[in-house]
N, C-alpha and C. Protein backbone atom coordinates (compact mmCIF):
# COMPACT_ATOMS: atom_id res chain seq x y z
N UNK A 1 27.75 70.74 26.26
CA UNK A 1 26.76 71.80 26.41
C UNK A 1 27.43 73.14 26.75
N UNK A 2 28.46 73.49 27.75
CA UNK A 2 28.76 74.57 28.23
C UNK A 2 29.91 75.07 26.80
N UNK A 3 30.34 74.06 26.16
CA UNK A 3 31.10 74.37 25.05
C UNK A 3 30.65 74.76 24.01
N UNK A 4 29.22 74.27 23.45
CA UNK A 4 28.41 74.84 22.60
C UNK A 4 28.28 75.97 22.99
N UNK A 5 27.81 76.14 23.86
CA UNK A 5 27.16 78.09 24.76
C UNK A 5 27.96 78.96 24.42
N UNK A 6 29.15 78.38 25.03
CA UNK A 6 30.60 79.48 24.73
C UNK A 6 30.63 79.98 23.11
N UNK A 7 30.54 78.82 22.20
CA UNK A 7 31.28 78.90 20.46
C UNK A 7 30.28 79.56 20.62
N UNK A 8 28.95 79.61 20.64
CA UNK A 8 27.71 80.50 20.07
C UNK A 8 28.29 81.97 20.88
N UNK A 9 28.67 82.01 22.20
CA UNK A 9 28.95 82.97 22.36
C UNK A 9 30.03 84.05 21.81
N UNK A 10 31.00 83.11 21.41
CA UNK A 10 32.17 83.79 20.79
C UNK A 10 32.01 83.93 19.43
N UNK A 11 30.70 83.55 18.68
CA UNK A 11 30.31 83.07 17.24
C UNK A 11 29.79 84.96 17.29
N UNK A 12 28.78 84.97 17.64
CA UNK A 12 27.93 86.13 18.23
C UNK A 12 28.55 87.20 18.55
N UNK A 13 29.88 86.95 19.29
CA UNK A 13 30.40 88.43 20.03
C UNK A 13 31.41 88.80 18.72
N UNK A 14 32.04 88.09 17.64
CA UNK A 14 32.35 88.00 16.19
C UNK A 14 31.91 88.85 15.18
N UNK A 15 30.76 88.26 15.42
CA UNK A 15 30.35 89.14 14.12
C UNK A 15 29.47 90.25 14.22
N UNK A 16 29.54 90.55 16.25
CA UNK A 16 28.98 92.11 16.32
C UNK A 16 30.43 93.16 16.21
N UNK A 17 31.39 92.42 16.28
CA UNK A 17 32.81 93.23 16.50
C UNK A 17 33.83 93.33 15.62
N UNK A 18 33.08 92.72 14.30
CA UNK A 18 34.17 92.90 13.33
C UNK A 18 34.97 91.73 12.92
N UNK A 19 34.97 90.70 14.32
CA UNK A 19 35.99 89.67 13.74
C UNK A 19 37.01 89.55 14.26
N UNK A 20 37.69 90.07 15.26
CA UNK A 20 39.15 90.42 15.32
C UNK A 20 39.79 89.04 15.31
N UNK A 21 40.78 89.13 15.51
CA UNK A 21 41.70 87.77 15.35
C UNK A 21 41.64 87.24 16.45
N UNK A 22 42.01 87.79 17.85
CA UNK A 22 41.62 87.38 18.89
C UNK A 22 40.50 86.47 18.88
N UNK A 23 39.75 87.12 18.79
CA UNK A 23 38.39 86.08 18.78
C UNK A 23 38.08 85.05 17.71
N UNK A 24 38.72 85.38 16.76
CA UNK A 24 39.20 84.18 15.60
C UNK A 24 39.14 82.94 16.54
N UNK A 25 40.83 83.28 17.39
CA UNK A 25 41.41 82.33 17.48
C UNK A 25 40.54 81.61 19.10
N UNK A 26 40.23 82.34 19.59
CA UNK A 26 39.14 81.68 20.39
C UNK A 26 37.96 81.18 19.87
N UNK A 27 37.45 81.23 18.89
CA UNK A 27 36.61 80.39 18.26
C UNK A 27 37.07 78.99 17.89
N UNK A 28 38.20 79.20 16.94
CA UNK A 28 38.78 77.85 17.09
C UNK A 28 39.27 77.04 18.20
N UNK A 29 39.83 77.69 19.11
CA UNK A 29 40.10 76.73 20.41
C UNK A 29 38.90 76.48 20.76
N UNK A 30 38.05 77.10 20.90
CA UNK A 30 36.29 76.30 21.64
C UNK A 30 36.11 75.31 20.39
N UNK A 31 36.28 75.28 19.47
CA UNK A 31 35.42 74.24 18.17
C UNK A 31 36.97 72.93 18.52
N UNK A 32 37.89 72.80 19.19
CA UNK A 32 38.79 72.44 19.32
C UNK A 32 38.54 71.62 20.69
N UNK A 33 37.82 72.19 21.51
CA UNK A 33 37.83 72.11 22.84
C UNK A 33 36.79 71.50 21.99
N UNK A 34 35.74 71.31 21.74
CA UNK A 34 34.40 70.40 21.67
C UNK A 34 34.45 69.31 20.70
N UNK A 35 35.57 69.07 20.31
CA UNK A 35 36.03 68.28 18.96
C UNK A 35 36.75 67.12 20.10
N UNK A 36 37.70 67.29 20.83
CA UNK A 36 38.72 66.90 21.63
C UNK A 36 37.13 66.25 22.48
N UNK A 37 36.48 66.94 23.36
CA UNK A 37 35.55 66.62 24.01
C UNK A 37 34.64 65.04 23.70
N UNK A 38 33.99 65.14 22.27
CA UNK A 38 33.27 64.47 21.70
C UNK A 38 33.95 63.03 21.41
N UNK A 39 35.35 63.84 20.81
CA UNK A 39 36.34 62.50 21.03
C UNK A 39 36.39 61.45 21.98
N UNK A 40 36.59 62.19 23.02
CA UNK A 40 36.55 61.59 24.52
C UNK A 40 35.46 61.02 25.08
N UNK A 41 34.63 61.39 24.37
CA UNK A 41 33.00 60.60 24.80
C UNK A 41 33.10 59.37 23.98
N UNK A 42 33.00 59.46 22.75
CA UNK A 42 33.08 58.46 21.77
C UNK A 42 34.18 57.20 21.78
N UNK A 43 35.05 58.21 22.40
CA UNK A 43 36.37 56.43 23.24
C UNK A 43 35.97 55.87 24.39
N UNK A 44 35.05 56.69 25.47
CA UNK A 44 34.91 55.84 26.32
C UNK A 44 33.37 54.90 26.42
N UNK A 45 32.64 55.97 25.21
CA UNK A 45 31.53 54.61 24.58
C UNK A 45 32.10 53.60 24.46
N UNK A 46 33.12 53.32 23.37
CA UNK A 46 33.97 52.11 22.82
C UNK A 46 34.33 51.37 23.29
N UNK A 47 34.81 51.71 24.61
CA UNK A 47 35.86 51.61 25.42
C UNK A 47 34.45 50.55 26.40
N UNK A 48 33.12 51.13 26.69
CA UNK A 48 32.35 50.48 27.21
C UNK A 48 31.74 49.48 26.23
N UNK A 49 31.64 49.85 25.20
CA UNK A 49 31.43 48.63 24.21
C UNK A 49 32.21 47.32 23.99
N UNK A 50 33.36 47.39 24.29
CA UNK A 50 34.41 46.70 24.30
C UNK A 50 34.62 45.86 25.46
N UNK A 51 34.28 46.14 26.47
CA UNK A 51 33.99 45.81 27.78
C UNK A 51 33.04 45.03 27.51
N UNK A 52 31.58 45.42 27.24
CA UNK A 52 30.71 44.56 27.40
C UNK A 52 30.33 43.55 26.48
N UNK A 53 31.42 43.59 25.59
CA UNK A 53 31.43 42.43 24.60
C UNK A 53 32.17 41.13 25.05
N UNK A 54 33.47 41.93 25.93
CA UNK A 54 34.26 40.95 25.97
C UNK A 54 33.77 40.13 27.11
N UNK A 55 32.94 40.50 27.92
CA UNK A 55 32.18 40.10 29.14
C UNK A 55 31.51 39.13 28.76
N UNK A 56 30.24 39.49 27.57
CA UNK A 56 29.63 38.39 26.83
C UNK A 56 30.33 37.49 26.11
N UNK A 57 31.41 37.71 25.74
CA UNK A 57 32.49 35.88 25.36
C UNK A 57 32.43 35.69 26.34
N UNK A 58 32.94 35.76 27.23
CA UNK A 58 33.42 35.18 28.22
C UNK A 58 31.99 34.35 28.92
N UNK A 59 30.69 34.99 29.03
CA UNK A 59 29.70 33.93 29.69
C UNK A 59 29.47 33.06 27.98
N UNK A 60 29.94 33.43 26.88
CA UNK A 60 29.42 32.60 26.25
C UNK A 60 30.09 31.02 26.34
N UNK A 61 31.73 31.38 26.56
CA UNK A 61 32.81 30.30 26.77
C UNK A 61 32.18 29.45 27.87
N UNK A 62 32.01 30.50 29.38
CA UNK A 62 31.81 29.36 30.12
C UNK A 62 30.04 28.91 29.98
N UNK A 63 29.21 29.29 29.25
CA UNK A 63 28.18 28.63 28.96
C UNK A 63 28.16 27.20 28.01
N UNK A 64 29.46 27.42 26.85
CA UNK A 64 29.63 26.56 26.13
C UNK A 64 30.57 25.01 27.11
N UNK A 65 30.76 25.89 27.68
CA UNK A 65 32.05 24.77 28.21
C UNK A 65 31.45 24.02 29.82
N UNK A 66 30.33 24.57 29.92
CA UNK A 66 29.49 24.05 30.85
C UNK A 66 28.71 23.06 30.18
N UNK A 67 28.17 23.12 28.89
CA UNK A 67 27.50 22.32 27.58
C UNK A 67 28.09 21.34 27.49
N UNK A 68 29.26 21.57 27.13
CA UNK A 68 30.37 20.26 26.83
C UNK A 68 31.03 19.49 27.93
N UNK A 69 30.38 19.76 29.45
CA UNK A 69 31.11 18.79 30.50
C UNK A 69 29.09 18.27 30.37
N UNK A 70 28.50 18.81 30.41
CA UNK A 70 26.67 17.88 30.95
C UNK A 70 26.75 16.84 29.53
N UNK A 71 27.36 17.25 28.31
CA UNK A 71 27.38 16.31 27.18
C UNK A 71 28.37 15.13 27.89
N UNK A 72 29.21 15.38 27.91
CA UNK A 72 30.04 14.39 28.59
C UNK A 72 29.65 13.48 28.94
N UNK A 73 29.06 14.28 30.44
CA UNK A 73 28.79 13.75 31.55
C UNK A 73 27.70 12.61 30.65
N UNK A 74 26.41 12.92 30.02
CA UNK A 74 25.51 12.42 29.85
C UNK A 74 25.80 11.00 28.51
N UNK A 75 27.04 11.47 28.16
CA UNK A 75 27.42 10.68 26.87
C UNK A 75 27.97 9.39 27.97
N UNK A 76 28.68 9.85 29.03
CA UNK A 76 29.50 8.73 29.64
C UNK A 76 27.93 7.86 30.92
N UNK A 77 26.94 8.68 31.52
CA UNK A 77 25.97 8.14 32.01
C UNK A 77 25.31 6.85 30.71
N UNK A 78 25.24 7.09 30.04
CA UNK A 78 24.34 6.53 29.00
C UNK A 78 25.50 4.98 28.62
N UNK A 79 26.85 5.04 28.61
CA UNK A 79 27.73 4.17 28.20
C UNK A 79 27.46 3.30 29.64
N UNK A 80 27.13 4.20 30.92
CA UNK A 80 27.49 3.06 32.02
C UNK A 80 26.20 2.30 31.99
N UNK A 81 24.86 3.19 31.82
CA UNK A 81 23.81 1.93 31.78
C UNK A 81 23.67 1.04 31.01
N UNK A 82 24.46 1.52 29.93
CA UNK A 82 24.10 0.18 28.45
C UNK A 82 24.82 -0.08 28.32
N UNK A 83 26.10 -1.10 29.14
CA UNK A 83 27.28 -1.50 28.67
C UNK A 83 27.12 -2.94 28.91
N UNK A 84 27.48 -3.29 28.15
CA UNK A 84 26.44 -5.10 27.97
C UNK A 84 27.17 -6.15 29.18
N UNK A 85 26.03 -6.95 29.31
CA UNK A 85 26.29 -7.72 30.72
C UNK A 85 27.39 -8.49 30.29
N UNK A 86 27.86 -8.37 31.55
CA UNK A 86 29.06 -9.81 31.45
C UNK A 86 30.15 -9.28 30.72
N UNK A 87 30.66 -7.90 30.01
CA UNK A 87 31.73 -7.43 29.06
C UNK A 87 32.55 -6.54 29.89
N UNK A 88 33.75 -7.30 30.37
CA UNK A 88 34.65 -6.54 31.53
C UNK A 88 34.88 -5.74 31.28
N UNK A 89 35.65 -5.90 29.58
CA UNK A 89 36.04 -4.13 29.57
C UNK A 89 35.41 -2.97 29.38
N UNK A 90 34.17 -3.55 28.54
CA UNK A 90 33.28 -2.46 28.81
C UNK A 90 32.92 -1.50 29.98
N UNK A 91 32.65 -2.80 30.55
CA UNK A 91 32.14 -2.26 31.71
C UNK A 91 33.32 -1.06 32.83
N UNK A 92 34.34 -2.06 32.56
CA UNK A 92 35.49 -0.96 32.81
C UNK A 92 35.66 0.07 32.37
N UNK A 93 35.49 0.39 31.31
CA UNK A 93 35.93 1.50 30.56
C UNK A 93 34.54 2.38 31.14
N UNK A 94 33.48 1.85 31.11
CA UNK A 94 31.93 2.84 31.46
C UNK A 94 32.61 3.19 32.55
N UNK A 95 32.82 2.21 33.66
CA UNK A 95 32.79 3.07 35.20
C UNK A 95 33.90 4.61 35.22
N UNK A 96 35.16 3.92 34.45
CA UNK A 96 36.43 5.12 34.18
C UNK A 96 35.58 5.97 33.80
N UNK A 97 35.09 6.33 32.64
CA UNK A 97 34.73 7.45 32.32
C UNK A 97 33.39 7.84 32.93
N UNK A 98 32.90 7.09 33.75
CA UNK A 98 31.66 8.06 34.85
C UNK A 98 31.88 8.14 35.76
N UNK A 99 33.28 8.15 36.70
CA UNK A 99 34.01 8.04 37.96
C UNK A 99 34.05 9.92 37.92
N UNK A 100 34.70 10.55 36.87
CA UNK A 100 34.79 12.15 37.06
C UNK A 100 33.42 12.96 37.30
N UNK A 101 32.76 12.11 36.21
CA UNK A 101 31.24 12.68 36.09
C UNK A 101 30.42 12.70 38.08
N UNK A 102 30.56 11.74 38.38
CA UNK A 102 29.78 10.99 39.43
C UNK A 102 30.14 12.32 40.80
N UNK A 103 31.44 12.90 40.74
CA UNK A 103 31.62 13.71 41.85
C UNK A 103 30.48 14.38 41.93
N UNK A 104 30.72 15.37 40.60
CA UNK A 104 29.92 16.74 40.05
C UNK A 104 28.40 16.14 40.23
N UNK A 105 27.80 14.99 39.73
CA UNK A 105 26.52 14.88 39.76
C UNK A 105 25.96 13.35 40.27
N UNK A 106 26.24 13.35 41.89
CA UNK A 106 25.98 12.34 42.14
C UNK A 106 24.76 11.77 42.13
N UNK A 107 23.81 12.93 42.24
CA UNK A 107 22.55 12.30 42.19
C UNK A 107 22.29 11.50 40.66
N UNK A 108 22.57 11.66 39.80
CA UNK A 108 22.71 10.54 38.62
C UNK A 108 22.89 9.59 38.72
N UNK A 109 24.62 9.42 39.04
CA UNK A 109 25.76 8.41 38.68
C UNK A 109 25.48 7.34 39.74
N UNK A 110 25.10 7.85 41.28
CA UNK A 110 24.92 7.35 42.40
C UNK A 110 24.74 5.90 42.32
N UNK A 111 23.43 5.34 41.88
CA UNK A 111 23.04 4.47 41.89
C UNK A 111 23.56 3.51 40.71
N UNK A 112 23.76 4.07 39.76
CA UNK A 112 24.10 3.51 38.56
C UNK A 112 26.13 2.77 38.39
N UNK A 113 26.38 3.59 39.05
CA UNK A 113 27.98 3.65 39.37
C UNK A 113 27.84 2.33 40.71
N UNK A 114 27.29 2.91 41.55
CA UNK A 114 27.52 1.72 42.58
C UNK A 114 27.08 0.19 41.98
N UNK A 115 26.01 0.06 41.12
CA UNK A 115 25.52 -1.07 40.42
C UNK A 115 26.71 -1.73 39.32
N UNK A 116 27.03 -1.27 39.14
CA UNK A 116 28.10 -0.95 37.85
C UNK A 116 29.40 -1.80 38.73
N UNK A 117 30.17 -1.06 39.61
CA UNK A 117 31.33 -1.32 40.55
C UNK A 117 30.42 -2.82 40.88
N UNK A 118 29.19 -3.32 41.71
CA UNK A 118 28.70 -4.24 41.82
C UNK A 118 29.23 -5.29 41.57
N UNK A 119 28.66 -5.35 39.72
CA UNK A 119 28.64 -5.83 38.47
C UNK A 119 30.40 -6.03 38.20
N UNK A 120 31.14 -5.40 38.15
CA UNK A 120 32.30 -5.43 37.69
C UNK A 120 33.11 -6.43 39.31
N UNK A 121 32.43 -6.35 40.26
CA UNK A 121 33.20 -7.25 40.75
C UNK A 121 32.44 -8.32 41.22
N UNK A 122 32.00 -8.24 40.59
CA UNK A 122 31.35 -10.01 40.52
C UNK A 122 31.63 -10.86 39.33
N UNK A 123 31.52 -9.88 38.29
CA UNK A 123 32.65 -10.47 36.75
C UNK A 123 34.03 -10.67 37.29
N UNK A 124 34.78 -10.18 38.03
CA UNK A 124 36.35 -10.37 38.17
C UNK A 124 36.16 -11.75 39.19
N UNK A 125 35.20 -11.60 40.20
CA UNK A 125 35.39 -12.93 41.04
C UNK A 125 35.16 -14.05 40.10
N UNK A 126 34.04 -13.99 39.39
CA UNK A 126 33.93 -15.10 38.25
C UNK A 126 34.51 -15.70 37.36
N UNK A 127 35.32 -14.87 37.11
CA UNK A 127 36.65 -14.78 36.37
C UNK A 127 37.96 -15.28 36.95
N UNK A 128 38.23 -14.92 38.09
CA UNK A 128 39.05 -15.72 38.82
C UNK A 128 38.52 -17.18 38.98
N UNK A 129 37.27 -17.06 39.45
CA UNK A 129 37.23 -18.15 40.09
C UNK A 129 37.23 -19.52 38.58
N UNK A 130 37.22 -18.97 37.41
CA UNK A 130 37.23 -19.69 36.08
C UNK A 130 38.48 -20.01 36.16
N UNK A 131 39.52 -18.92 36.16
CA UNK A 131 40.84 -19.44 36.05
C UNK A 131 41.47 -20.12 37.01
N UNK A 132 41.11 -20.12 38.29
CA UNK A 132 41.43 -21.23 38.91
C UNK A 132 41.12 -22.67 38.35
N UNK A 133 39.89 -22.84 38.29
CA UNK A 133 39.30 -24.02 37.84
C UNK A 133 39.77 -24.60 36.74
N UNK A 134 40.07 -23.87 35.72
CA UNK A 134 40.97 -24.21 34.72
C UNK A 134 42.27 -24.81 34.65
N UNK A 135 42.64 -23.99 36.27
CA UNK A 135 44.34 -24.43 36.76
C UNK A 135 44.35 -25.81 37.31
N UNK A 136 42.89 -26.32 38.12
CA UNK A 136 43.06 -27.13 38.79
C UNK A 136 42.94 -26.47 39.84
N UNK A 137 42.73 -25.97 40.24
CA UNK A 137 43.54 -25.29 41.78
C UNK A 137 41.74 -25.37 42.87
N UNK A 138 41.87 -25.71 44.35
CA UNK A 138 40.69 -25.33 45.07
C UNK A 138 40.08 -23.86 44.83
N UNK A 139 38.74 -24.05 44.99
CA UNK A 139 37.88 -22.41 45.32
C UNK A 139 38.65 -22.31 46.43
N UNK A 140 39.20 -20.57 46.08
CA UNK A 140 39.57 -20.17 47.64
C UNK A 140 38.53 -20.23 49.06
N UNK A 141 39.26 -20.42 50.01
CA UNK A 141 38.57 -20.53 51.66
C UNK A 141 37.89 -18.87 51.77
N UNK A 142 36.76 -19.11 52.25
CA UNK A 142 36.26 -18.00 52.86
C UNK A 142 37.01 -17.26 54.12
N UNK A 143 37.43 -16.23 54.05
CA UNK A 143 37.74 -15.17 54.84
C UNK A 143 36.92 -15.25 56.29
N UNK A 144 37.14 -15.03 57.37
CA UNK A 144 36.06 -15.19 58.74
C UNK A 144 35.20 -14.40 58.55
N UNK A 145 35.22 -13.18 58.43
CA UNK A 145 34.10 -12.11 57.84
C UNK A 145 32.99 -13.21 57.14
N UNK A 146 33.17 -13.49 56.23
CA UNK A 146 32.63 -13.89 54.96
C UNK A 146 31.90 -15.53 55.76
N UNK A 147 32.59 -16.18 56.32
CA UNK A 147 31.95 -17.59 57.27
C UNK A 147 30.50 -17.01 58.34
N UNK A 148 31.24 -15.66 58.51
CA UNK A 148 30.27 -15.55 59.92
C UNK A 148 29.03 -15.12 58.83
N UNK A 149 29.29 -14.01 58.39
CA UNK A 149 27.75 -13.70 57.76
C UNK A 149 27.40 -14.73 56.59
N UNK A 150 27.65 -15.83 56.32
CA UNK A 150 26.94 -17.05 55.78
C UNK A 150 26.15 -17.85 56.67
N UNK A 151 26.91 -17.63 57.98
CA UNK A 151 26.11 -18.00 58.85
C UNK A 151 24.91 -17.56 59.99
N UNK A 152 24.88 -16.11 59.70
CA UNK A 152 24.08 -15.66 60.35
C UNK A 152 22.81 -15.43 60.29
């Protein structure tokens, strides 16, 4: 604005005076000065454009990458409830991959994970206790823990 004022002024005081060179050349430095000016507006538009783009990747990344841990998460919830009875490794492999999940969202995994761990060690005792039997060998002795609360 104050640069426009001026060129009109020096535009004006021009061509009541003939023109001189002097004022030539101050005409061009003001159209110089408002050229340079405009410049400088227009880079630090850019400059804010650029900014606020790169701001928006960035919530788009961590929006996407927040997407792809609840997929996860929900791909590996879904493996621990339907992982067929009695299939160790399954079942192993469900709990592994809902053990990371379970921190972040316990209210999910909570119940399902502890059922799960349950389940998986009651298949391994069963399992032992097969391969013993197979060996020949006695059911192991109950632990005192394990006597007293049978008996209580």
């Amino acid at each position: 604005p104050e640069a426009d004022a001026a060129l009109r002024r020096a535009v004006e005081a021009a061509s009541t005076s003939g023109a001189n060179e002097r004022l030539k050349a101050e005409i061009l430095r003001l159209k110089d000065d408002a050229g340079a000016e405009a410049l400088t507006e227009a880079r630090e538009a850019c400059e804010t454009l650029e900014a606020v783009a790169r701001q928006a990747k960035a919530e788009r990344s961590r929006a996407d990458a927040m997407q792809r841990r609840e997929t996860e998460a929900l791909l590996a919830f879904e493996a621990l409830v339907s992982a067929p009875l009695g299939h160790l490794q399954a079942l192993k492999a469900a709990i592994a991959a809902a053990q990371p999940h379970a921190k972040t969202m316990p209210d999910l995994f909570g119940r399902e994970l502890a059922a799960a761990r349950d389940q998986l060690a009651a298949l391994e005792c069963a399992e032992a206790a097969d391969r013993r039997e197979l060996q020949g060998l006695p059911p192991p002795r109950a632990s005192a823990l394990t006597r007293a609360a049978n008996t209580a």
